[in-house]
C-alpha atoms as a PDB file:
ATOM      1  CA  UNK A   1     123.476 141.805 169.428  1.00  0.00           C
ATOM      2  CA  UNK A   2     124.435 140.007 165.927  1.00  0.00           C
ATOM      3  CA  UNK A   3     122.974 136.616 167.922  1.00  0.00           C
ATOM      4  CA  UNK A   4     119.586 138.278 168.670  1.00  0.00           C
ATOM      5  CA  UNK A   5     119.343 139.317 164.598  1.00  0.00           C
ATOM      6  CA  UNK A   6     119.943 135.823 163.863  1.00  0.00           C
ATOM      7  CA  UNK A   7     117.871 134.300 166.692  1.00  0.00           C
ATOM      8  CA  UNK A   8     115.151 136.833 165.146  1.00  0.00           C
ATOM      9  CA  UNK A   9     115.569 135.483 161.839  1.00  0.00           C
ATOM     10  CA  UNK A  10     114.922 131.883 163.058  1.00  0.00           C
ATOM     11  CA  UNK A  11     111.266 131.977 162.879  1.00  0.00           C
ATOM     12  CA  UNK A  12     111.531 133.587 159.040  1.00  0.00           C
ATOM     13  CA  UNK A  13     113.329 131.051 158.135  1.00  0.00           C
ATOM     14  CA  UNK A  14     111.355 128.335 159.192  1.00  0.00           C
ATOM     15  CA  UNK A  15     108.070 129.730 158.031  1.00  0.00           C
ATOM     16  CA  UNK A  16     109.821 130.256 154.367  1.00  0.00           C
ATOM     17  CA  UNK A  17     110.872 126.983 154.223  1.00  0.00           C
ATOM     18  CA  UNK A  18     107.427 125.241 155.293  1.00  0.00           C
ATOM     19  CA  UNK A  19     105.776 127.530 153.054  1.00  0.00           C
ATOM     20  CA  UNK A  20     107.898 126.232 150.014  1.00  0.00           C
ATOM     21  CA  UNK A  21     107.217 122.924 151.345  1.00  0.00           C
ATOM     22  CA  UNK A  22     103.599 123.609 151.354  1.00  0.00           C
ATOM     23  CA  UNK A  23     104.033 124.068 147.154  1.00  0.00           C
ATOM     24  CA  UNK A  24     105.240 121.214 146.878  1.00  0.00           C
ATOM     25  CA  UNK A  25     102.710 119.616 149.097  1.00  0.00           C
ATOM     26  CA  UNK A  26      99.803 121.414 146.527  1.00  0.00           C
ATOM     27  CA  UNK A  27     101.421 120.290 143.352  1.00  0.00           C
ATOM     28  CA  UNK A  28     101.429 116.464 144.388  1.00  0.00           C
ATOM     29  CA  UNK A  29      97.647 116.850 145.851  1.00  0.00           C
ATOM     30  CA  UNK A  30      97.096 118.602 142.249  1.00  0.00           C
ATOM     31  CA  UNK A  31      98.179 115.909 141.036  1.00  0.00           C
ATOM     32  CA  UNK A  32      96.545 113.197 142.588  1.00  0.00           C
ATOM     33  CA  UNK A  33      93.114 115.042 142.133  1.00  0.00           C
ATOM     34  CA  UNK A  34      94.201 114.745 138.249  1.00  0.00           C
ATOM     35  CA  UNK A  35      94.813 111.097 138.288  1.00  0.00           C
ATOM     36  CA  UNK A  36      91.480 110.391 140.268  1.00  0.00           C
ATOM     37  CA  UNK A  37      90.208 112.239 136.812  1.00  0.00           C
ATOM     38  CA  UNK A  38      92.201 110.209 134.568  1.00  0.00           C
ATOM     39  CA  UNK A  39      91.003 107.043 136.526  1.00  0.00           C
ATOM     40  CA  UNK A  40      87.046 107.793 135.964  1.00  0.00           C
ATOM     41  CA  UNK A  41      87.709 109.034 132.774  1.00  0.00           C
ATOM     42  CA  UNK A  42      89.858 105.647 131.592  1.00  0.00           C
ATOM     43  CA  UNK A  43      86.795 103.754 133.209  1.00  0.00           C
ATOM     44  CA  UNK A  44      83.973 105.897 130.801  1.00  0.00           C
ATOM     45  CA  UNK A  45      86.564 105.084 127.769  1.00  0.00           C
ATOM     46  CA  UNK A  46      87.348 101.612 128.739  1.00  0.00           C
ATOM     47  CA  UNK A  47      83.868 100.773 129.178  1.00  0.00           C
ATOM     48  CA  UNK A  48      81.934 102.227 126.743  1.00  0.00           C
ATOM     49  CA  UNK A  49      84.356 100.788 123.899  1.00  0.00           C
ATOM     50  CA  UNK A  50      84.247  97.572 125.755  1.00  0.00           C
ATOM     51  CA  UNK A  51      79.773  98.009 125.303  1.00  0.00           C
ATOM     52  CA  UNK A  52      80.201  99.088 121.745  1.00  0.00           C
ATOM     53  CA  UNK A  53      83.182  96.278 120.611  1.00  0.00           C
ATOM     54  CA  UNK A  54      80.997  93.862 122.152  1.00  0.00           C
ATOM     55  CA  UNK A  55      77.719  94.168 120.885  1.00  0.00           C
ATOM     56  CA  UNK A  56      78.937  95.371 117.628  1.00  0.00           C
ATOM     57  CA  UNK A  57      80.426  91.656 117.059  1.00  0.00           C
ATOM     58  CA  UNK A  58      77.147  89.928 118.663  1.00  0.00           C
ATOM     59  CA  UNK A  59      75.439  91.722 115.673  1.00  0.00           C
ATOM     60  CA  UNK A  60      78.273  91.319 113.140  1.00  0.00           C
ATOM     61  CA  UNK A  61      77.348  86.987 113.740  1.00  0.00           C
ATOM     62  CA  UNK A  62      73.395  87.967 114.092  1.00  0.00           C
ATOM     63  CA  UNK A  63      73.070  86.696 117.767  1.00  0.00           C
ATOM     64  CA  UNK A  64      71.372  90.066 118.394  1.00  0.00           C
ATOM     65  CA  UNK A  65      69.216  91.890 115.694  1.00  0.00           C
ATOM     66  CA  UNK A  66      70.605  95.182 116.695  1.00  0.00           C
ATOM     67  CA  UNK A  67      73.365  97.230 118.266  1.00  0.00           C
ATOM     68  CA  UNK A  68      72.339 100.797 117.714  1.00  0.00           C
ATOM     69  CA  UNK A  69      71.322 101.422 120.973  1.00  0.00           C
ATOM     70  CA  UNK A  70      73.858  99.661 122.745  1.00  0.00           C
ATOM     71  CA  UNK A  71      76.902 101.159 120.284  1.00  0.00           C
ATOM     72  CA  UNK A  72      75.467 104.744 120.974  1.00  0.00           C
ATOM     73  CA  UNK A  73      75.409 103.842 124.917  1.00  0.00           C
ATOM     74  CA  UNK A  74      79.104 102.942 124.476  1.00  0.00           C
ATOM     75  CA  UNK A  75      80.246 105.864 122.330  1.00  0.00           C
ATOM     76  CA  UNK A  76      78.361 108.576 124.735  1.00  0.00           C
ATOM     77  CA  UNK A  77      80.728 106.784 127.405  1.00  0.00           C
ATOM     78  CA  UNK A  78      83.404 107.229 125.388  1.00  0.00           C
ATOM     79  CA  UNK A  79      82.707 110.571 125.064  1.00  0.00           C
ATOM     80  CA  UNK A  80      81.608 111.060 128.291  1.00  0.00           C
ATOM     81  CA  UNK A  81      85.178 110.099 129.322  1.00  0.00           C
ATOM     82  CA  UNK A  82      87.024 112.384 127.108  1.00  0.00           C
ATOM     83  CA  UNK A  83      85.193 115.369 127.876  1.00  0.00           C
ATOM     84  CA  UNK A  84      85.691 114.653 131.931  1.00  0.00           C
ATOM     85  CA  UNK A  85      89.052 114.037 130.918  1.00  0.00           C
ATOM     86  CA  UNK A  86      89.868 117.388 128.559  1.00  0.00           C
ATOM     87  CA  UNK A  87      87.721 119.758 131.778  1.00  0.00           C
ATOM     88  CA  UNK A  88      90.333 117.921 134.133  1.00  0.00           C
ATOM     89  CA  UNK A  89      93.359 118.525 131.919  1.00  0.00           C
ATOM     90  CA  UNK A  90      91.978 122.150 131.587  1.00  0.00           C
ATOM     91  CA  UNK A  91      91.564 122.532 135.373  1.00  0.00           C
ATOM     92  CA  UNK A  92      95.274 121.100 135.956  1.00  0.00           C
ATOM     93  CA  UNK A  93      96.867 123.534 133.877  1.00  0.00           C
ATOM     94  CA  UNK A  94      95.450 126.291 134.836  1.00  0.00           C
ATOM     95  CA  UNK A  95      95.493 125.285 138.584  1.00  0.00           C
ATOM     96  CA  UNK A  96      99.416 124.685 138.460  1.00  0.00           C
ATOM     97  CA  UNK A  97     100.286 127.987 136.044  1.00  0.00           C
ATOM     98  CA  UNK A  98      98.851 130.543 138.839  1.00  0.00           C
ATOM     99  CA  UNK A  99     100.421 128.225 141.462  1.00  0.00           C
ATOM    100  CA  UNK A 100     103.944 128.469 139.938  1.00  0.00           C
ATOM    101  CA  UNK A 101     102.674 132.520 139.291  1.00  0.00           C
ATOM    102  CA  UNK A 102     102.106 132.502 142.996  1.00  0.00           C
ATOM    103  CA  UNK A 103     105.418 131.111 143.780  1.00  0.00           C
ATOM    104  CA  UNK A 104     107.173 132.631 142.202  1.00  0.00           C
ATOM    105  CA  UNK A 105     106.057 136.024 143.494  1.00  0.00           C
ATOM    106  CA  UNK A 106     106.924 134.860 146.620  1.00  0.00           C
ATOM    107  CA  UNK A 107     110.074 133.809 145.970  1.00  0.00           C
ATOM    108  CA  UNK A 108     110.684 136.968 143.863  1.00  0.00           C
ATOM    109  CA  UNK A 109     109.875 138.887 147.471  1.00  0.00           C
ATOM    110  CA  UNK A 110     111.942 136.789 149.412  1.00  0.00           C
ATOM    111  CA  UNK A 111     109.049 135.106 151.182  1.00  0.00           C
ATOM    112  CA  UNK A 112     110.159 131.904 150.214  1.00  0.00           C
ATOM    113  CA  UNK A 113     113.504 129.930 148.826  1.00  0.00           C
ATOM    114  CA  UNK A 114     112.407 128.470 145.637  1.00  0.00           C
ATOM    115  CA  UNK A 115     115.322 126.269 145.582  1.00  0.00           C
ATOM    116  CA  UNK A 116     113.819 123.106 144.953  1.00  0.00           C
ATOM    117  CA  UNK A 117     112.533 122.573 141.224  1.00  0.00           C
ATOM    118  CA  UNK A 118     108.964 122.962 140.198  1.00  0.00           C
ATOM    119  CA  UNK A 119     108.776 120.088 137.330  1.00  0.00           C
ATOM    120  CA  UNK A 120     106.348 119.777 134.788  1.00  0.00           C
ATOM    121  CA  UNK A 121     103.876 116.851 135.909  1.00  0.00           C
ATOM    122  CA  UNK A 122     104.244 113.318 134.211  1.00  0.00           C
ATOM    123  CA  UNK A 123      99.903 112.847 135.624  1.00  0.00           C
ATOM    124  CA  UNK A 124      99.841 115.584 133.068  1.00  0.00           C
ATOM    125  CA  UNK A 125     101.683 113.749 130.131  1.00  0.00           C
ATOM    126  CA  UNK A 126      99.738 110.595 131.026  1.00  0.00           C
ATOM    127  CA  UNK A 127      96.497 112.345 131.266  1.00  0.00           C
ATOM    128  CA  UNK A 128      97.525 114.000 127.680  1.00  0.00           C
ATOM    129  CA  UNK A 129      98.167 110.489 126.333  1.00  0.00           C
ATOM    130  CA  UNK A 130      95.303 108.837 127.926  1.00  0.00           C
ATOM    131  CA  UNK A 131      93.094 112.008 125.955  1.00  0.00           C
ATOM    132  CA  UNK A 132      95.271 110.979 122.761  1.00  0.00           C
ATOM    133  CA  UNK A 133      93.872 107.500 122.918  1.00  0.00           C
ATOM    134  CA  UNK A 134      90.756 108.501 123.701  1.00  0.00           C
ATOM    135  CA  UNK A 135      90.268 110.191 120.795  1.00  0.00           C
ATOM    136  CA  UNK A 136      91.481 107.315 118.705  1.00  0.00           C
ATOM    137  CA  UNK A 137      89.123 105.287 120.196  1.00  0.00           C
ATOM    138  CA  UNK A 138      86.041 107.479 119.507  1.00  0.00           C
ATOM    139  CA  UNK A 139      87.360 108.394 115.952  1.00  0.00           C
ATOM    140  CA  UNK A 140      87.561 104.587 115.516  1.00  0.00           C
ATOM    141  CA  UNK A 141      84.279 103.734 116.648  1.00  0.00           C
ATOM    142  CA  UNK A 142      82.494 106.602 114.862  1.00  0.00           C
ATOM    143  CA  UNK A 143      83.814 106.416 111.349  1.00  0.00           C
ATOM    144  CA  UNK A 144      85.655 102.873 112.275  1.00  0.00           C
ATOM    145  CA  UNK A 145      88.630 103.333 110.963  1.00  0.00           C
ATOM    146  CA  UNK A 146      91.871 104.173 112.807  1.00  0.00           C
ATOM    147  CA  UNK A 147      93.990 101.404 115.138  1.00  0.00           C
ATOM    148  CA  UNK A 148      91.054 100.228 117.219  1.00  0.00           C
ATOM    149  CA  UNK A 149      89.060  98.926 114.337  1.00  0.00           C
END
């Protein structure tokens, strides 16, 4: 009789470790849909400071009249980029909080083991940083001053 129980309990088993599995499986495609973020984003910030740096200096030796247009092209991209980035950012966080909610429910009802850790994501650090200079950037293009002027 006790090897029927435990043949019984075979299939639970299984099914709560492949469903703790499939966390961890979330988190990392969380993740990558973050850093697909980050990269557009980095590409808005990178080239709209890139637009502005460069025909702000084509004007600064009068090879071209003027670089309003171009220098608000470049800091819409900028901020173009942020924003993306800051929605993303939001998304992530609140994406992975009702996740870890969720599994920890589970694991609270013995549906799954929870053994494995549940770390906080270094996309999310990076994407945090990556907003950080972003903001530098703009600040330093708008009111040029800060560590990109």
């Amino acid at each position: 009789m006790i090897e029927n129980v435990q043949a019984r309990d075979i299939p639970t088993e299984l099914s709560a470790r492949r469903t703790g599995m499939s966390f961890q499986r979330t988190r990392m495609s969380a993740d990558r849909t973050l850093m697909s973020v980050m990269r557009t984003s980095l590409s808005l910030i990178g080239f709209g400071f890139t637009i502005f740096q460069v025909f702000q200096k084509l004007h600064e030796t009068q090879i071209v009249k003027s670089a309003y247009a171009a220098g608000n092209f470049g800091k819409a991209l900028v901020l173009l980029g942020i924003l993306m980035l800051a929605v993303g950012i939001g998304y992530h966080v609140s994406y992975m909080l009702e996740l870890r909610r969720l599994r920890a429910e589970l694991k609270r009802d013995g549906m799954i083991h929870g053994e494995t850790r549940f770390p906080v994501s270094l996309t999310l650090v990076v994407a945090l940083l990556l907003l950080t200079i972003g903001l530098f950037a703009i600040v330093s293009m708008v009111f040029g001053v800060g560590p990109f002027h």
